[in-house]
PDB file of N, CA and C in Angstrom:
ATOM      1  N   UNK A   1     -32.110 -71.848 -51.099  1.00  0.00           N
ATOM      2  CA  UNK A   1     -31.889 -71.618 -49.692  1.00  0.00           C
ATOM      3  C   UNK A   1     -30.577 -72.270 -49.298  1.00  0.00           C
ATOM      4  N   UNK A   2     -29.890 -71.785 -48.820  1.00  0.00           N
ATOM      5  CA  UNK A   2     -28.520 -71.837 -48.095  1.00  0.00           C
ATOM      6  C   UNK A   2     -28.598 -73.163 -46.769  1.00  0.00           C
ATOM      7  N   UNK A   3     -27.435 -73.829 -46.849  1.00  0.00           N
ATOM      8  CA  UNK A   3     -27.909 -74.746 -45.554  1.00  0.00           C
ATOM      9  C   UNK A   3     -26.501 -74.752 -44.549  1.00  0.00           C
ATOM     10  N   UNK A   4     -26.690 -74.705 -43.700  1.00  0.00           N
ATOM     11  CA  UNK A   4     -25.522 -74.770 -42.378  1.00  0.00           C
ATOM     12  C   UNK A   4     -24.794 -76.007 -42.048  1.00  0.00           C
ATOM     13  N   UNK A   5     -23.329 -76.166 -42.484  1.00  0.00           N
ATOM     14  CA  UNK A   5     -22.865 -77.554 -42.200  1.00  0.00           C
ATOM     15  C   UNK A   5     -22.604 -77.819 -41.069  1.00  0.00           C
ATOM     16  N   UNK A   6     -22.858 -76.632 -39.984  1.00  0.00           N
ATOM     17  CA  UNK A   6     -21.756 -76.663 -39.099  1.00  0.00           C
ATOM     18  C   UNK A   6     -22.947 -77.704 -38.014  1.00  0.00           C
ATOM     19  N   UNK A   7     -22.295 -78.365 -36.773  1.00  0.00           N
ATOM     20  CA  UNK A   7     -22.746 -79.539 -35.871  1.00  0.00           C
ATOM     21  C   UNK A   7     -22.874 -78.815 -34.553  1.00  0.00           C
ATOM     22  N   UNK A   8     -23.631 -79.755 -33.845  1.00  0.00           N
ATOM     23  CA  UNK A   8     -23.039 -79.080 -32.375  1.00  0.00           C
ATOM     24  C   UNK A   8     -21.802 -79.929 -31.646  1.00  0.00           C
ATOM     25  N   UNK A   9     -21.468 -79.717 -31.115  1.00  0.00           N
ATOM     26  CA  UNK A   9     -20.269 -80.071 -30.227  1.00  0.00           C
ATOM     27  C   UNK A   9     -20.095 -81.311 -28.986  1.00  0.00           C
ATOM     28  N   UNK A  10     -19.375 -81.717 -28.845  1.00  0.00           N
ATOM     29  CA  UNK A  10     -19.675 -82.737 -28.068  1.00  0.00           C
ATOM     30  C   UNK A  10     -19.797 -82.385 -26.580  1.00  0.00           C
ATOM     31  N   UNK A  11     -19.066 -80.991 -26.434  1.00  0.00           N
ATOM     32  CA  UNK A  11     -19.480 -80.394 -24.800  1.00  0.00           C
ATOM     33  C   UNK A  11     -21.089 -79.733 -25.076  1.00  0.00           C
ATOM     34  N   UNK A  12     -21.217 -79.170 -26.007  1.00  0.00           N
ATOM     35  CA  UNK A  12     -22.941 -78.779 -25.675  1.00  0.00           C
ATOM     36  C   UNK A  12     -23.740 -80.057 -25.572  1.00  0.00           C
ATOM     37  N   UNK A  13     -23.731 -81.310 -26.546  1.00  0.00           N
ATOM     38  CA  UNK A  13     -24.339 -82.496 -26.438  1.00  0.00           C
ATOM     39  C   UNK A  13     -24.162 -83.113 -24.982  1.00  0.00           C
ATOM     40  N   UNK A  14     -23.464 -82.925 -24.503  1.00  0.00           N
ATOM     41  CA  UNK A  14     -23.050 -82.970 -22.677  1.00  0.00           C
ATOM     42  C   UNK A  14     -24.065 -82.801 -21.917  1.00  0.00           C
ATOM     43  N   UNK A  15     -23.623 -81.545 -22.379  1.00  0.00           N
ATOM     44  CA  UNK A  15     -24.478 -80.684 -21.394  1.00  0.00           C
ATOM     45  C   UNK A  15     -26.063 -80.236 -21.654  1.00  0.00           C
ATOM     46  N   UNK A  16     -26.912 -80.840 -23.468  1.00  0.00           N
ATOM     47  CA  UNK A  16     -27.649 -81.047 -23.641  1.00  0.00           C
ATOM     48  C   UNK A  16     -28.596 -82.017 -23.425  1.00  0.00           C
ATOM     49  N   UNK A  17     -27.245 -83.575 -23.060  1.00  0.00           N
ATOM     50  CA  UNK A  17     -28.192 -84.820 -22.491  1.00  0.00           C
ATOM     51  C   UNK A  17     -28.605 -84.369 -20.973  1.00  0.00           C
ATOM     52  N   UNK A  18     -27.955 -83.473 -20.050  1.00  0.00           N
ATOM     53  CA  UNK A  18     -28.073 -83.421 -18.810  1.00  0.00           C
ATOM     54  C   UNK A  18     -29.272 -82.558 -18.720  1.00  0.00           C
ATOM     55  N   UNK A  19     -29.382 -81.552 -19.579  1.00  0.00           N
ATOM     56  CA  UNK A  19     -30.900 -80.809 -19.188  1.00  0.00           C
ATOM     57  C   UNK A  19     -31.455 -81.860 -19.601  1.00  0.00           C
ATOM     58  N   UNK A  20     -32.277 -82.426 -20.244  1.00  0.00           N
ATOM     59  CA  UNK A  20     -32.848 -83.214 -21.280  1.00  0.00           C
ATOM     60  C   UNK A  20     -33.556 -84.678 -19.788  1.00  0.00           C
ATOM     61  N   UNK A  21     -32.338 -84.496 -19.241  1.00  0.00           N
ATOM     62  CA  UNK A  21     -32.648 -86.130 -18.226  1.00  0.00           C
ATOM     63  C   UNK A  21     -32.720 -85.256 -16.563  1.00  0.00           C
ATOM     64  N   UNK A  22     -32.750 -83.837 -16.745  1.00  0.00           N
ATOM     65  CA  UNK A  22     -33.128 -83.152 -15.409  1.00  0.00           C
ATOM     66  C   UNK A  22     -34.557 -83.229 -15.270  1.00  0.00           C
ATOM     67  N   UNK A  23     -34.857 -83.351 -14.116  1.00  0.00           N
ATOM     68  CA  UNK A  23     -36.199 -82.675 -13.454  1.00  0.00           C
ATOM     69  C   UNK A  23     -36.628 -81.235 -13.297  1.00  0.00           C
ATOM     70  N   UNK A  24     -35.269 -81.016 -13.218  1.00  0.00           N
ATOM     71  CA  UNK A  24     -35.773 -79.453 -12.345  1.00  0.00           C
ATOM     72  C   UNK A  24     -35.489 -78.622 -14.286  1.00  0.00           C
ATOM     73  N   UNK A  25     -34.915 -79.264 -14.737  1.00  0.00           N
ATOM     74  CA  UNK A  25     -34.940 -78.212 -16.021  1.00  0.00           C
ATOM     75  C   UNK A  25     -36.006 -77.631 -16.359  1.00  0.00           C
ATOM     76  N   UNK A  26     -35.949 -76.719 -17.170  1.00  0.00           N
ATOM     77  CA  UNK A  26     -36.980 -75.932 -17.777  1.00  0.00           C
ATOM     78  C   UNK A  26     -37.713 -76.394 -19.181  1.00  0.00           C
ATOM     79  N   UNK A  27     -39.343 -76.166 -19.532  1.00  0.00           N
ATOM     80  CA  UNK A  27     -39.498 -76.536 -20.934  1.00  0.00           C
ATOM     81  C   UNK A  27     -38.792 -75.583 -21.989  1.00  0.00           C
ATOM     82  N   UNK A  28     -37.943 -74.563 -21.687  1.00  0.00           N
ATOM     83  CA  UNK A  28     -37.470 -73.792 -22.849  1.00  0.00           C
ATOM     84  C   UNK A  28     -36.473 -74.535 -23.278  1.00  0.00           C
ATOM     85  N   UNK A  29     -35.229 -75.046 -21.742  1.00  0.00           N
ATOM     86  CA  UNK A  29     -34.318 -75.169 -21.813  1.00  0.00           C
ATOM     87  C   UNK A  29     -34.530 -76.788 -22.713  1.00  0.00           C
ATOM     88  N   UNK A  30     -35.398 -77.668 -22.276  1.00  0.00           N
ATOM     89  CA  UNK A  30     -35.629 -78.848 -22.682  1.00  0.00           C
ATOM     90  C   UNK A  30     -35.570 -78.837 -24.216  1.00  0.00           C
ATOM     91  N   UNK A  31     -36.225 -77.538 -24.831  1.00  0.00           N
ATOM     92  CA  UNK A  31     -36.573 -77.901 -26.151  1.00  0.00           C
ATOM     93  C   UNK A  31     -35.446 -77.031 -26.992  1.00  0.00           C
ATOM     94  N   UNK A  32     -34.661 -76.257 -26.113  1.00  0.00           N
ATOM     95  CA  UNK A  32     -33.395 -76.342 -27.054  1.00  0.00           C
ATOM     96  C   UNK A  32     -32.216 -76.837 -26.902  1.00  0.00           C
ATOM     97  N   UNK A  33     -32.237 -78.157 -25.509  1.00  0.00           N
ATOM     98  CA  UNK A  33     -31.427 -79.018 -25.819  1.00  0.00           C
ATOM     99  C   UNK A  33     -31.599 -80.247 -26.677  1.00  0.00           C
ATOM    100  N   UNK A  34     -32.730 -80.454 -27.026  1.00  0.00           N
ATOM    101  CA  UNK A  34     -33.578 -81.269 -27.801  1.00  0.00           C
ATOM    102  C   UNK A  34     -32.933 -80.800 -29.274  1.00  0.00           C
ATOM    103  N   UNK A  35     -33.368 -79.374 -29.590  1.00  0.00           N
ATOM    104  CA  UNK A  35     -32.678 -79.023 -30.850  1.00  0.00           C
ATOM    105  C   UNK A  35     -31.287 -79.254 -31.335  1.00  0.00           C
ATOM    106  N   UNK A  36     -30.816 -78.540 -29.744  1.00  0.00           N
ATOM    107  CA  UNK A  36     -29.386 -79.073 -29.836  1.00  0.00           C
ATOM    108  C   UNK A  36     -28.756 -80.347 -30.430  1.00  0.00           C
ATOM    109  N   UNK A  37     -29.414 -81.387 -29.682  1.00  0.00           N
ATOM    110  CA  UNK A  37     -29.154 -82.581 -29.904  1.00  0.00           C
ATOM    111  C   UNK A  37     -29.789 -83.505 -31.718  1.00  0.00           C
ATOM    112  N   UNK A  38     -30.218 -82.699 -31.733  1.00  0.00           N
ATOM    113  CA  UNK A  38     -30.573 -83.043 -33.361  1.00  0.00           C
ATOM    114  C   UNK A  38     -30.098 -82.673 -34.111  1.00  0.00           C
ATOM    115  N   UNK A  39     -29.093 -81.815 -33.975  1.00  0.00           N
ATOM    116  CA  UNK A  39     -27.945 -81.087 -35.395  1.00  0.00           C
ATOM    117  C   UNK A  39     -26.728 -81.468 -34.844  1.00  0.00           C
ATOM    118  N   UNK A  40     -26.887 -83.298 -34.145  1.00  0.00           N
ATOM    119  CA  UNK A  40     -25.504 -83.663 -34.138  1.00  0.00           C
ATOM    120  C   UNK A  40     -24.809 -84.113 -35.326  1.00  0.00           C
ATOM    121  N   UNK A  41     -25.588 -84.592 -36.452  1.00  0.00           N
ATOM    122  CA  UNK A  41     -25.190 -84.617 -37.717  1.00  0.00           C
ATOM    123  C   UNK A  41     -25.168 -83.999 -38.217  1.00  0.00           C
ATOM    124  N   UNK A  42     -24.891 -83.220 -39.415  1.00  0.00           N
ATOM    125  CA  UNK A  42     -24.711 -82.880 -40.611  1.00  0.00           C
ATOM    126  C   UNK A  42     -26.277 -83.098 -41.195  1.00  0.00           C
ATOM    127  N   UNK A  43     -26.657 -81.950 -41.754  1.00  0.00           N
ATOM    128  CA  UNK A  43     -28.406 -82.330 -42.526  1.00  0.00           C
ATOM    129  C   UNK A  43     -29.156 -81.391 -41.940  1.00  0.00           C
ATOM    130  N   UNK A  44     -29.072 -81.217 -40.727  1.00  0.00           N
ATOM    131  CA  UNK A  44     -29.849 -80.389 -40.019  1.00  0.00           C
ATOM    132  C   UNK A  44     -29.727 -79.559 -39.994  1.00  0.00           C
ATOM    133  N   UNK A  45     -30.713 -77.959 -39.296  1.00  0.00           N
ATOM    134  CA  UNK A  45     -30.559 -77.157 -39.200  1.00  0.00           C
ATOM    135  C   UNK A  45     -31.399 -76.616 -38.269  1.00  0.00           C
ATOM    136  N   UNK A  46     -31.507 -75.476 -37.604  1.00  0.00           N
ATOM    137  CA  UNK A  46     -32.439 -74.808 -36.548  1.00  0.00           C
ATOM    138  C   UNK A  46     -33.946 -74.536 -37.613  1.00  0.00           C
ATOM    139  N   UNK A  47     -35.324 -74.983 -36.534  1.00  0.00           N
ATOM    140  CA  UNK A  47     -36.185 -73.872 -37.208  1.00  0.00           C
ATOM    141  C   UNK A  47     -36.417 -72.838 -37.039  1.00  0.00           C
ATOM    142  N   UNK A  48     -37.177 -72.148 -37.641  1.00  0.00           N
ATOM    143  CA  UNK A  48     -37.686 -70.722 -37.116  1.00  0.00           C
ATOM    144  C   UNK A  48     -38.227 -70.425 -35.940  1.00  0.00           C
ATOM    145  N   UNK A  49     -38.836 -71.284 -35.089  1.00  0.00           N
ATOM    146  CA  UNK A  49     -39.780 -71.527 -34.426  1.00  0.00           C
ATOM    147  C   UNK A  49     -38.384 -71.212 -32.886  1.00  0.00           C
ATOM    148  N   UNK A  50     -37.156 -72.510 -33.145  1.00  0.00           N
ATOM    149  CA  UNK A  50     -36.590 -72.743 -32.438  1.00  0.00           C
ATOM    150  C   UNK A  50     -35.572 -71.164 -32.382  1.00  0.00           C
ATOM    151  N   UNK A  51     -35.201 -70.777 -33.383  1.00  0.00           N
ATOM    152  CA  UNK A  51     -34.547 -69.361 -33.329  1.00  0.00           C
ATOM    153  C   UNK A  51     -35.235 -68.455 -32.929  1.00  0.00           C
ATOM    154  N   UNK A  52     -36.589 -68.217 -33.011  1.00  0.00           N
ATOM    155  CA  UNK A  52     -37.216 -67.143 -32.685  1.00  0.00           C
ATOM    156  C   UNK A  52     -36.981 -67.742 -30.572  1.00  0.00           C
ATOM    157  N   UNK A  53     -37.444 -68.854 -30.087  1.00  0.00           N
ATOM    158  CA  UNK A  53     -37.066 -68.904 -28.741  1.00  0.00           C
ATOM    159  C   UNK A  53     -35.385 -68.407 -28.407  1.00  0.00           C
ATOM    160  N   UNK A  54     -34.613 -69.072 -28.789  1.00  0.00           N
ATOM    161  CA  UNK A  54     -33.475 -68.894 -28.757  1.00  0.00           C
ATOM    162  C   UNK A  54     -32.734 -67.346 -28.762  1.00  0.00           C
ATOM    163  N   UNK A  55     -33.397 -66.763 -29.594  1.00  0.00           N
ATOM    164  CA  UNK A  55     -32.659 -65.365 -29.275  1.00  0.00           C
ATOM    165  C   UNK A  55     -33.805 -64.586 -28.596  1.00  0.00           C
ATOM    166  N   UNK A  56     -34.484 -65.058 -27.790  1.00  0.00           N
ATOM    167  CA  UNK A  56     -35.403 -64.371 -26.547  1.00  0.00           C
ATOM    168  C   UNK A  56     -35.187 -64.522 -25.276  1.00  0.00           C
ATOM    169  N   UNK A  57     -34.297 -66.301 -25.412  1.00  0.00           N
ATOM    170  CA  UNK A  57     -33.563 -66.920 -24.477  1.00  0.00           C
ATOM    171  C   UNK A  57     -31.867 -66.249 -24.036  1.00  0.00           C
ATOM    172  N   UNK A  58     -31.562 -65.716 -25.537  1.00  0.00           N
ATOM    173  CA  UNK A  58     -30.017 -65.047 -24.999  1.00  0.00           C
ATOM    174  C   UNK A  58     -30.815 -63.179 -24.567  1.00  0.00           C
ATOM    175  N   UNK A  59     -31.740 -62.776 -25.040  1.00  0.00           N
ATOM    176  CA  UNK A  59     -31.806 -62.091 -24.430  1.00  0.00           C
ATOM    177  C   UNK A  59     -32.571 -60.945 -23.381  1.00  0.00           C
ATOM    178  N   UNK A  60     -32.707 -62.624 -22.753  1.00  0.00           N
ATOM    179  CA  UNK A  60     -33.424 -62.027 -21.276  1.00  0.00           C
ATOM    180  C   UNK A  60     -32.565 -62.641 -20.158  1.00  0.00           C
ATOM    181  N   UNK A  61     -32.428 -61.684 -18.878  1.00  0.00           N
ATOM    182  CA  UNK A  61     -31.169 -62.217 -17.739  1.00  0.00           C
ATOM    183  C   UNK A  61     -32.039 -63.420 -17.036  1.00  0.00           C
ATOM    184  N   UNK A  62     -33.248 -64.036 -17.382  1.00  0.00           N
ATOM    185  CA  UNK A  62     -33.749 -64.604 -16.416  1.00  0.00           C
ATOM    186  C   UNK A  62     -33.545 -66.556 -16.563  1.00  0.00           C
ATOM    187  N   UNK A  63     -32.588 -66.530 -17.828  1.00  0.00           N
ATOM    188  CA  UNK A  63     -32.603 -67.841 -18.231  1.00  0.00           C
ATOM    189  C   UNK A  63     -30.880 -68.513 -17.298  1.00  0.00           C
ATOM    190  N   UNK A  64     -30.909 -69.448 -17.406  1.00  0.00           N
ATOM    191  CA  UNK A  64     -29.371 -70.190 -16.643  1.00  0.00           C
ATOM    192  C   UNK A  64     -28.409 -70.051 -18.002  1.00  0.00           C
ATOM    193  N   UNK A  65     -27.155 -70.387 -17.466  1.00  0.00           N
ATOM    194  CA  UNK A  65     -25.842 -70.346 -18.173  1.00  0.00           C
ATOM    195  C   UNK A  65     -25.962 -71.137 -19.358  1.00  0.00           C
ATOM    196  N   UNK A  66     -26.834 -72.352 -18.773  1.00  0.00           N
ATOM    197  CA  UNK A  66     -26.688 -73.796 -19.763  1.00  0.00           C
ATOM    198  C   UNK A  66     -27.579 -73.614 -20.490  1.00  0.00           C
ATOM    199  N   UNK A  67     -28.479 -73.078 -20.827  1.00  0.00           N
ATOM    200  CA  UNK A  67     -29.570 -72.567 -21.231  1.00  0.00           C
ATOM    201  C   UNK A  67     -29.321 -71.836 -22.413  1.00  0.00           C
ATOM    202  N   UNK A  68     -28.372 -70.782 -22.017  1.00  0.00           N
ATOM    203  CA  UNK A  68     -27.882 -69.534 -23.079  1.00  0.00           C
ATOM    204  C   UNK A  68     -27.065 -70.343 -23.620  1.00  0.00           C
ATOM    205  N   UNK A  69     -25.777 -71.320 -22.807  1.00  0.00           N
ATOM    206  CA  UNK A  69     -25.426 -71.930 -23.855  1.00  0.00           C
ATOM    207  C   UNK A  69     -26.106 -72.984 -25.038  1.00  0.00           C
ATOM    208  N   UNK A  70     -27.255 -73.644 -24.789  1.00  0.00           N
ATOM    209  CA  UNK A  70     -28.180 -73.986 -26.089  1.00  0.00           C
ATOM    210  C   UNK A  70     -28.668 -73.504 -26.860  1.00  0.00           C
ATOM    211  N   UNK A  71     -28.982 -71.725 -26.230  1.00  0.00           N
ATOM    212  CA  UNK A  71     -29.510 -70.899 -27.559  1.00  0.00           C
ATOM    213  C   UNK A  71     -28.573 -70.559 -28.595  1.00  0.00           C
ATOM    214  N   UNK A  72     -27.024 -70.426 -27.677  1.00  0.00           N
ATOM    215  CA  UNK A  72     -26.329 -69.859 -28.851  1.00  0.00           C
ATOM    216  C   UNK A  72     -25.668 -71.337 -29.751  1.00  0.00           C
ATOM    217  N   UNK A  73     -25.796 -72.361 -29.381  1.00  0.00           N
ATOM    218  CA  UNK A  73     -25.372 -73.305 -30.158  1.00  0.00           C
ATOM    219  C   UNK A  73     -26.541 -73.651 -31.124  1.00  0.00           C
ATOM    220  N   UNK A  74     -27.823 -73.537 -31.340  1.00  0.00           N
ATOM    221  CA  UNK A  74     -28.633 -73.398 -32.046  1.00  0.00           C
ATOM    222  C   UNK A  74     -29.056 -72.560 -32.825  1.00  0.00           C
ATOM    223  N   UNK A  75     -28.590 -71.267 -32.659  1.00  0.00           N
ATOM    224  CA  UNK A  75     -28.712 -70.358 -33.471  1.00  0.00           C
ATOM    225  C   UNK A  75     -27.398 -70.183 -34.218  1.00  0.00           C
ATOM    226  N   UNK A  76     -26.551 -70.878 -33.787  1.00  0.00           N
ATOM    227  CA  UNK A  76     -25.002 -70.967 -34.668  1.00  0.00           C
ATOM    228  C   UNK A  76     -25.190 -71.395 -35.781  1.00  0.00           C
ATOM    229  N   UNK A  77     -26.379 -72.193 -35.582  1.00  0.00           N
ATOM    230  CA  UNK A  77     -26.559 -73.692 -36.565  1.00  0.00           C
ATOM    231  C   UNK A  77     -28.073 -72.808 -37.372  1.00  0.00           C
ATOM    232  N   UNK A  78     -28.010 -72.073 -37.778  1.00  0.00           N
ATOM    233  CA  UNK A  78     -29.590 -71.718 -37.751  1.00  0.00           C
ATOM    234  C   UNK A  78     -29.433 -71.391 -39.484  1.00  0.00           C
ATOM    235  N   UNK A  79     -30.112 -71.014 -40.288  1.00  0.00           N
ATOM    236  CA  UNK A  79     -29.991 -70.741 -41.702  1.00  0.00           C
ATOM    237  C   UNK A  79     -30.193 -69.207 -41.483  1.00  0.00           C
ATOM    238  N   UNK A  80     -28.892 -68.694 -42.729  1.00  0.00           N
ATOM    239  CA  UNK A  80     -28.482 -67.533 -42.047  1.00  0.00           C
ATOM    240  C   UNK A  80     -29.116 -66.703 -43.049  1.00  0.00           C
ATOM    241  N   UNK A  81     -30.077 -66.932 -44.128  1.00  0.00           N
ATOM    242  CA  UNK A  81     -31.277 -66.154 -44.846  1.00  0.00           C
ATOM    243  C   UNK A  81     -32.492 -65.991 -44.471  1.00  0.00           C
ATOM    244  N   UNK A  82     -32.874 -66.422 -42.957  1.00  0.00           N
ATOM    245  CA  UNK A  82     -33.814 -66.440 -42.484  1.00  0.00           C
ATOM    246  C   UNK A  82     -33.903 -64.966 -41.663  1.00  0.00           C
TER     247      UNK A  82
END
């Protein structure tokens, strides 16, 4: 199995601590800034679990900006034989 070196970024980690410490955020958004924030190293990778939300999250109009931006930084990071 193939593994993804690539990290997330220090503007999604931004903008991942800020959902993460919102109230009004969402549990989708929570748990893929959560993901987000765990493939700040090197080692990690998306699960299945988290990709299967993530591309349900880019595509439905009903999610926020910051939101889509966690799906697609998690699925950047995702193993690409899955």
């Amino acid at each position: 199995m193939s593994t993804n070196s690539k990290v997330t970024s220090k503007r999604v980690s931004t903008i991942a601590a800020k959902i993460l410490n919102s109230n009004s955020s969402s549990q989708t958004a929570k748990k893929l800034a959560g993901s987000a924030l765990s493939q700040v190293q090197k080692g990690s990778q998306t699960g299945s679990q988290i990709e299967d939300l993530a591309s349900k999250v880019l595509s439905s109009p009903k999610y926020s900006h910051e939101t889509k931006i966690m799906a697609g930084s998690v699925l950047s990071q995702a193993n690409k034989e899955r």
